[in-house]
N, C-alpha and C. Protein backbone atom coordinates (compact mmCIF):
# COMPACT_ATOMS: atom_id res chain seq x y z
N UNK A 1 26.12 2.57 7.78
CA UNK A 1 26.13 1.48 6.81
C UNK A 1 27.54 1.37 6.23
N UNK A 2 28.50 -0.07 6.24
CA UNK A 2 29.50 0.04 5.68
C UNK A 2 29.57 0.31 3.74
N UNK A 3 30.80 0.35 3.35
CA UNK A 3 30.35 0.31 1.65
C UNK A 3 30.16 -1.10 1.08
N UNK A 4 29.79 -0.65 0.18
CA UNK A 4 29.69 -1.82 -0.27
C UNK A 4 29.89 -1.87 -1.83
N UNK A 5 30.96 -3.12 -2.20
CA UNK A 5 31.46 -3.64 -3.11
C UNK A 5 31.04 -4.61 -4.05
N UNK A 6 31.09 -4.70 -5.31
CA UNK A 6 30.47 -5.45 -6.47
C UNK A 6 31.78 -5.95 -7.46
N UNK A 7 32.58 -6.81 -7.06
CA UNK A 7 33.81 -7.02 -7.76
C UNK A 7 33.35 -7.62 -9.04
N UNK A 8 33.79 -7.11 -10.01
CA UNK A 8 33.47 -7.66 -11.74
C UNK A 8 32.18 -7.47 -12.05
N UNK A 9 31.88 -6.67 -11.17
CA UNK A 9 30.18 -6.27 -11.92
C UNK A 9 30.16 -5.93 -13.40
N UNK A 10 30.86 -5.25 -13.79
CA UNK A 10 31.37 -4.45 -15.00
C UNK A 10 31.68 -5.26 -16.17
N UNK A 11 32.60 -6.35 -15.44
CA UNK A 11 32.90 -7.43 -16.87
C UNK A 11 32.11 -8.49 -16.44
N UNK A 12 30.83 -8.30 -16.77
CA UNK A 12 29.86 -9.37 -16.97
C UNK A 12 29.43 -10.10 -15.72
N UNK A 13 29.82 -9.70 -14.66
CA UNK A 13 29.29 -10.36 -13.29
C UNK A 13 27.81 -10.21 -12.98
N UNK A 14 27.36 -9.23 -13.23
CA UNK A 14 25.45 -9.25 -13.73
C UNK A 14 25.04 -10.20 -14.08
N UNK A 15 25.70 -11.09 -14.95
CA UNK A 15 24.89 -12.34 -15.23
C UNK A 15 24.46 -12.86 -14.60
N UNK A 16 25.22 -13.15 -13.14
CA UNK A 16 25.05 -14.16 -12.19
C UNK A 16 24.10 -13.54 -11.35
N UNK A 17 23.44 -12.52 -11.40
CA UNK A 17 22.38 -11.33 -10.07
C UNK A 17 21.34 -11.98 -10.46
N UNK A 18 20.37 -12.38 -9.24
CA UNK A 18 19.03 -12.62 -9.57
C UNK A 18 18.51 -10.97 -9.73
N UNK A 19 17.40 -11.07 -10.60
CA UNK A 19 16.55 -9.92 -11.30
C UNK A 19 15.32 -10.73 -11.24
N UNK A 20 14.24 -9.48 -10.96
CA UNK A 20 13.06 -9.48 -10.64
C UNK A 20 12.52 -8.22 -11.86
N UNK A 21 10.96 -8.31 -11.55
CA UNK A 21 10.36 -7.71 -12.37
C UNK A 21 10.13 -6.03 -11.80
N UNK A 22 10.39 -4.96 -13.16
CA UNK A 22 10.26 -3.92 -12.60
C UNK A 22 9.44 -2.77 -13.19
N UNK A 23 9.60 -2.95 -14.66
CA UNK A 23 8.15 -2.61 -15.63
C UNK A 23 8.19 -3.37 -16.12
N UNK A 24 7.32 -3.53 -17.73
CA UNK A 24 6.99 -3.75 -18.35
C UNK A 24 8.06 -4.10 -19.42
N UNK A 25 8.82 -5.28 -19.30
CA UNK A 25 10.25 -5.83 -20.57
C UNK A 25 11.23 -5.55 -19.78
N UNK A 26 11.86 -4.71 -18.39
CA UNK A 26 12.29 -4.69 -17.66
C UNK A 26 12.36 -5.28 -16.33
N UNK A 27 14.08 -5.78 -15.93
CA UNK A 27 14.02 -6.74 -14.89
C UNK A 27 14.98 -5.91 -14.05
N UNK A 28 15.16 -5.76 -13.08
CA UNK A 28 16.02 -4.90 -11.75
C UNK A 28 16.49 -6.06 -11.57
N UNK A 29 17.99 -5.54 -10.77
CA UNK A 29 18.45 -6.39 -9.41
C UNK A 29 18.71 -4.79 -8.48
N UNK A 30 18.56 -5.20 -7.53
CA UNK A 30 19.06 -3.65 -6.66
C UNK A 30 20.48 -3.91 -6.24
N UNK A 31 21.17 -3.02 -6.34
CA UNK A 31 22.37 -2.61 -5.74
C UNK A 31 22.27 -2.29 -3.88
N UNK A 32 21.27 -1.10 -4.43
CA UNK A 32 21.30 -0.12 -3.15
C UNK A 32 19.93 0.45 -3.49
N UNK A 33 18.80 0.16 -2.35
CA UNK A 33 17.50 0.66 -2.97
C UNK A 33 17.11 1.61 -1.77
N UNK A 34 17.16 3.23 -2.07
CA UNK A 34 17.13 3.89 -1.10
C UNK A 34 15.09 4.21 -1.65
N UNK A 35 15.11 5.01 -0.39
CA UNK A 35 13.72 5.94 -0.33
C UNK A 35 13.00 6.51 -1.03
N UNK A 36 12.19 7.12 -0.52
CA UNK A 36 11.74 8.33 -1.64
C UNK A 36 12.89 10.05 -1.80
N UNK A 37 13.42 9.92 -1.15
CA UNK A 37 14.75 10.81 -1.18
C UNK A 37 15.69 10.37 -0.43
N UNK A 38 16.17 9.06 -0.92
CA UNK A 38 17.68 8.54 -0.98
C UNK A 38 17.90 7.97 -2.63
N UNK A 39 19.38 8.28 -2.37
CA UNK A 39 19.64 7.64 -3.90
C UNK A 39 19.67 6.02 -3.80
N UNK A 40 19.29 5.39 -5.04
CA UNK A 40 19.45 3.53 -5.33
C UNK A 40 20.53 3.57 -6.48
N UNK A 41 20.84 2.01 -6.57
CA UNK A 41 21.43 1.88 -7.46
C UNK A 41 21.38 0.35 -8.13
N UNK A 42 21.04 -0.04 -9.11
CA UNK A 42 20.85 -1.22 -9.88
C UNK A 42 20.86 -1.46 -11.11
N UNK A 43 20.97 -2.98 -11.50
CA UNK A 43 21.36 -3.38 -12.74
C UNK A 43 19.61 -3.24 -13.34
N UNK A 44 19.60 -2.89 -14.49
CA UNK A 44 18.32 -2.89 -15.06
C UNK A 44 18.74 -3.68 -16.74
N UNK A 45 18.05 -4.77 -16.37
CA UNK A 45 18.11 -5.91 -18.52
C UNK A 45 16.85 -5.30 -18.75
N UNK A 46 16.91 -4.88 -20.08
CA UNK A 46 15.93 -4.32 -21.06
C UNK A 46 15.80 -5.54 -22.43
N UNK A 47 14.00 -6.47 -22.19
CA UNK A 47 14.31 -7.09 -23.36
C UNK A 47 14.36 -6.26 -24.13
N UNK A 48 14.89 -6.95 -25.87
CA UNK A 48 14.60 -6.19 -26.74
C UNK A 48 12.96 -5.94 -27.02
N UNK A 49 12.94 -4.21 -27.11
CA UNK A 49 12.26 -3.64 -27.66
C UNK A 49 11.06 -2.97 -26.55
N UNK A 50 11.87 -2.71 -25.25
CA UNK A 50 11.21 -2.54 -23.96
C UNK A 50 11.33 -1.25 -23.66
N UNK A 51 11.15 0.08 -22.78
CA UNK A 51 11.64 0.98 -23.24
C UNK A 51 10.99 1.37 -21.89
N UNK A 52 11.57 2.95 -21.43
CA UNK A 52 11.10 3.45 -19.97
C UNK A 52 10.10 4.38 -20.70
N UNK A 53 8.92 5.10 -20.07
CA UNK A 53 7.87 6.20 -20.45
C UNK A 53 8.79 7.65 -20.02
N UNK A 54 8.27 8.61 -20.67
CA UNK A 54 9.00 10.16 -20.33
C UNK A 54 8.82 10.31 -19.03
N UNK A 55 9.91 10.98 -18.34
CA UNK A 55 9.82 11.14 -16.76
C UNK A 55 11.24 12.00 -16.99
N UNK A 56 11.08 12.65 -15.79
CA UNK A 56 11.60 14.18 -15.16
C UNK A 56 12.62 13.37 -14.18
N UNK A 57 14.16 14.23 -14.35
CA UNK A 57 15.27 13.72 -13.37
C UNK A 57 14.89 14.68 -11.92
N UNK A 58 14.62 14.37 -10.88
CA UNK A 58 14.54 15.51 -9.64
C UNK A 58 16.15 15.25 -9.21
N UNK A 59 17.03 13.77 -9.34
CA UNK A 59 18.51 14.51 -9.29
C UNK A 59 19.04 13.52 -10.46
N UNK A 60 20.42 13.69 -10.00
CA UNK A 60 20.90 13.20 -11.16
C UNK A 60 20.90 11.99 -11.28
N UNK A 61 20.68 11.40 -12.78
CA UNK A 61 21.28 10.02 -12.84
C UNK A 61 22.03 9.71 -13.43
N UNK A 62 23.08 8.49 -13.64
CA UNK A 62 24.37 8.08 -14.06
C UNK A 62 23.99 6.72 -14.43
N UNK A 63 24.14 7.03 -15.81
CA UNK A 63 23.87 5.20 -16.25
C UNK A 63 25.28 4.48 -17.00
N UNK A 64 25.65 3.56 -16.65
CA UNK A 64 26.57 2.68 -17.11
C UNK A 64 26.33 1.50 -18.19
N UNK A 65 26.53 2.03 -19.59
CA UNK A 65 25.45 0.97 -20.63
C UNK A 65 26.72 -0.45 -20.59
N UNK A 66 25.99 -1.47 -19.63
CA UNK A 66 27.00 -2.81 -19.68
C UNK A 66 26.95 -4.04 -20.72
N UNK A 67 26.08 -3.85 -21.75
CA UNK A 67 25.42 -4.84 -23.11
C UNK A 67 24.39 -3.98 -23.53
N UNK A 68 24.74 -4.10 -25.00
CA UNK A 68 23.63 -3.30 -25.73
C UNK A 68 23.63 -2.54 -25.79
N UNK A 69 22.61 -1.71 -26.43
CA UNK A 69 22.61 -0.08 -26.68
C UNK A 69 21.49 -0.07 -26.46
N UNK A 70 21.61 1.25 -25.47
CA UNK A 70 20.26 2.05 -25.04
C UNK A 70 19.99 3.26 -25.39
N UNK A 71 18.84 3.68 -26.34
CA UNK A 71 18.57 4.71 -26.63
C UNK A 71 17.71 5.68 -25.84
N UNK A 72 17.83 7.09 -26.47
CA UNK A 72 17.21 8.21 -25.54
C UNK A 72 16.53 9.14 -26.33
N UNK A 73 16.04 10.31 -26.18
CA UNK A 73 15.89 10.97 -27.46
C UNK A 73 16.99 12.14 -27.87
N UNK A 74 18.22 11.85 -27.19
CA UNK A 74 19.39 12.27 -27.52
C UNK A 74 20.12 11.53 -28.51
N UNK A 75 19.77 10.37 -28.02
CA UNK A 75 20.82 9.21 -29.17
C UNK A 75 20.96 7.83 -28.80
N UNK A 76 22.16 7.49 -29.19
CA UNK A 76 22.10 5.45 -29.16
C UNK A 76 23.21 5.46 -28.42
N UNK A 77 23.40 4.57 -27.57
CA UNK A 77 24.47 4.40 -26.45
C UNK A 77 24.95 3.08 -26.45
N UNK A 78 25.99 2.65 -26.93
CA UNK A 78 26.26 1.37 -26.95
C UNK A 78 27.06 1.08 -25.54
N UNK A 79 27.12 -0.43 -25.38
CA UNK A 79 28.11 -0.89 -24.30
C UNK A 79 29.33 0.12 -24.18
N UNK A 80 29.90 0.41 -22.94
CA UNK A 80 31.00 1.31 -22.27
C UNK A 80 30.69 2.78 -22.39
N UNK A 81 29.62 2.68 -22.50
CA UNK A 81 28.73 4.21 -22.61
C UNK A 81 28.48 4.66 -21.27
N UNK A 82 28.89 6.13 -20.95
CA UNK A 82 28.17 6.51 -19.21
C UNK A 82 27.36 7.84 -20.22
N UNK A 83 25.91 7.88 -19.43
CA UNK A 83 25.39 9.08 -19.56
C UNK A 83 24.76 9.66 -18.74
N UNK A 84 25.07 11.04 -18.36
CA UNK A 84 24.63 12.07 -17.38
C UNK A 84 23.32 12.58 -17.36
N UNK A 85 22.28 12.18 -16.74
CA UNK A 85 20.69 13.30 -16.99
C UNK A 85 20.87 13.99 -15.21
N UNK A 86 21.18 15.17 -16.20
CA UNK A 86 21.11 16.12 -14.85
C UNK A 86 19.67 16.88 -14.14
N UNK A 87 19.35 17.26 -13.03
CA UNK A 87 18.40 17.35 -12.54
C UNK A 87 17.67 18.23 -13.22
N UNK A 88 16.23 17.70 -13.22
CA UNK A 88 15.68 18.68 -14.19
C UNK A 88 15.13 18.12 -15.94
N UNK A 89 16.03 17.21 -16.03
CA UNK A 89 16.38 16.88 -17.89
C UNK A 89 15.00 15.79 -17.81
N UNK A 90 14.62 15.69 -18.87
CA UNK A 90 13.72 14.95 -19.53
C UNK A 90 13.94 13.90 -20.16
N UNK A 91 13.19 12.62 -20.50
CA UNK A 91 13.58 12.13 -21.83
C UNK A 91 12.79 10.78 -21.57
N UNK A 92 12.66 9.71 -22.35
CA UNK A 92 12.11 8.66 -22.48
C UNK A 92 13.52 7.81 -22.67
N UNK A 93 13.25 6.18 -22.46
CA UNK A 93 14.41 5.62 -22.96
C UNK A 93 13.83 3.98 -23.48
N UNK A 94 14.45 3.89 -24.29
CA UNK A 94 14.40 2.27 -25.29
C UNK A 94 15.23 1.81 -25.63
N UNK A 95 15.32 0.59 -25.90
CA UNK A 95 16.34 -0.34 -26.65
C UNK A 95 15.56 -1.16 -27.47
N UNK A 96 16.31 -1.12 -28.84
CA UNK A 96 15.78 -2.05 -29.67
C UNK A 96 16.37 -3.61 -29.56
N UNK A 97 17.55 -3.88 -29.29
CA UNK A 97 17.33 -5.11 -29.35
C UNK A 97 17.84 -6.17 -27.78
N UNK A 98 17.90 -5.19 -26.78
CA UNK A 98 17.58 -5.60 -25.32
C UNK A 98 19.28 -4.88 -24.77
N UNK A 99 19.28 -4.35 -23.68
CA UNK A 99 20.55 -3.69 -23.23
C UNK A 99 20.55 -4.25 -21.65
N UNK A 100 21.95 -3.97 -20.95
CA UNK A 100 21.88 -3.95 -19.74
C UNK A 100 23.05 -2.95 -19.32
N UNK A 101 22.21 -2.31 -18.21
CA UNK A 101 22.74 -0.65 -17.52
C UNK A 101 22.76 -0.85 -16.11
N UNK A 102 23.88 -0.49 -15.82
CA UNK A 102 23.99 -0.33 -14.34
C UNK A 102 23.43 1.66 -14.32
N UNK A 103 23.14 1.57 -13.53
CA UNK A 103 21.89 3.00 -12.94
C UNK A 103 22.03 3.30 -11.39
N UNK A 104 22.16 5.09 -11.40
CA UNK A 104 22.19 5.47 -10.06
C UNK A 104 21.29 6.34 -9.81
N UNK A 105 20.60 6.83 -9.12
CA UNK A 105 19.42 7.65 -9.15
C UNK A 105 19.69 8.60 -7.96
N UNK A 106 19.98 9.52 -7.67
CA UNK A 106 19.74 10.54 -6.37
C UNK A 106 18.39 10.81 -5.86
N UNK A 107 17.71 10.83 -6.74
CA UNK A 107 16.20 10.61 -5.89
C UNK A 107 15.31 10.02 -7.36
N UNK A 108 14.07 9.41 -7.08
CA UNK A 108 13.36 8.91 -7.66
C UNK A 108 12.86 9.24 -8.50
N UNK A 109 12.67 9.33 -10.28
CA UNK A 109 12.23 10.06 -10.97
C UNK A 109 10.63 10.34 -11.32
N UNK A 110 10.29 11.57 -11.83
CA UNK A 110 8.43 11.74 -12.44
C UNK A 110 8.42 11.44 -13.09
N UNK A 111 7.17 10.41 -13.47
CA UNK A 111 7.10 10.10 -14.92
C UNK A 111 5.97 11.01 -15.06
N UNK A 112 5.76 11.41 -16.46
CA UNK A 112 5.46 12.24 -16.91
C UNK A 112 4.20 11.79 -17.96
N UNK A 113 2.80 12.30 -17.53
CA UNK A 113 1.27 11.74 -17.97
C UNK A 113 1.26 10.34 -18.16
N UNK A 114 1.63 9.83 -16.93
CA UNK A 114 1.19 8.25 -16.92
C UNK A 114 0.63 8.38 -15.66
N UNK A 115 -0.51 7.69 -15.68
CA UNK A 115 -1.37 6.98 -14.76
C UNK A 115 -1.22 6.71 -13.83
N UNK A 116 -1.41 5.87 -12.73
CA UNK A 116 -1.09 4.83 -11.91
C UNK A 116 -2.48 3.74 -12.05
């Protein structure tokens, strides 16, 4: 597979990505949507007040906060924010008044006592 490039993703070129539905107040665009053990990578808009359920990192992820602030139960992450959940780490995540994160995943995360 050659690489592949996203020029101005960063300064606001997301706007222009079609996004689809991916939970619940959350919309994806995929970057790179690997397997059940390949890494993906995509833009995720959080309306305000939308939030991910607790789930388990099996590798790492790298989030790029590109609008808004996204919270964790570490803290509040505003725009130009990168944060590290290393394999293993825990946590839930929300935004109160809607964010958008570019996200890399090494493998797919557990969520943790939710259903299907």
């Amino acid at each position: 597979m050659p690489n592949l490039a996203f020029a101005g993703l960063v300064d606001g070129g997301w706007r222009d990505l079609a996004f689809e539905p991916f939970r619940h107040g959350v919309a994806v665009h995929w970057l790179l949507k690997g397997g059940p053990v390949e890494p993906s990578v995509a833009v995720l808009r959080y309306q305000p007040g939308a939030g991910v359920p607790r789930h388990r990192h099996a590798g790492l992820e790298t989030i790029v906060v590109l609008e808004g602030i996204q919270s964790d139960d570490n803290g509040d992450y505003p725009a130009g924010s990168v944060i590290l959940n290393p394999v293993g780490s825990e946590h839930s995540v929300w935004t109160k008044d809607g964010c958008v994160v570019l996200i890399q995943w090494d493998l797919p995360v557990i969520f943790l006592g939710e259903t299907k």
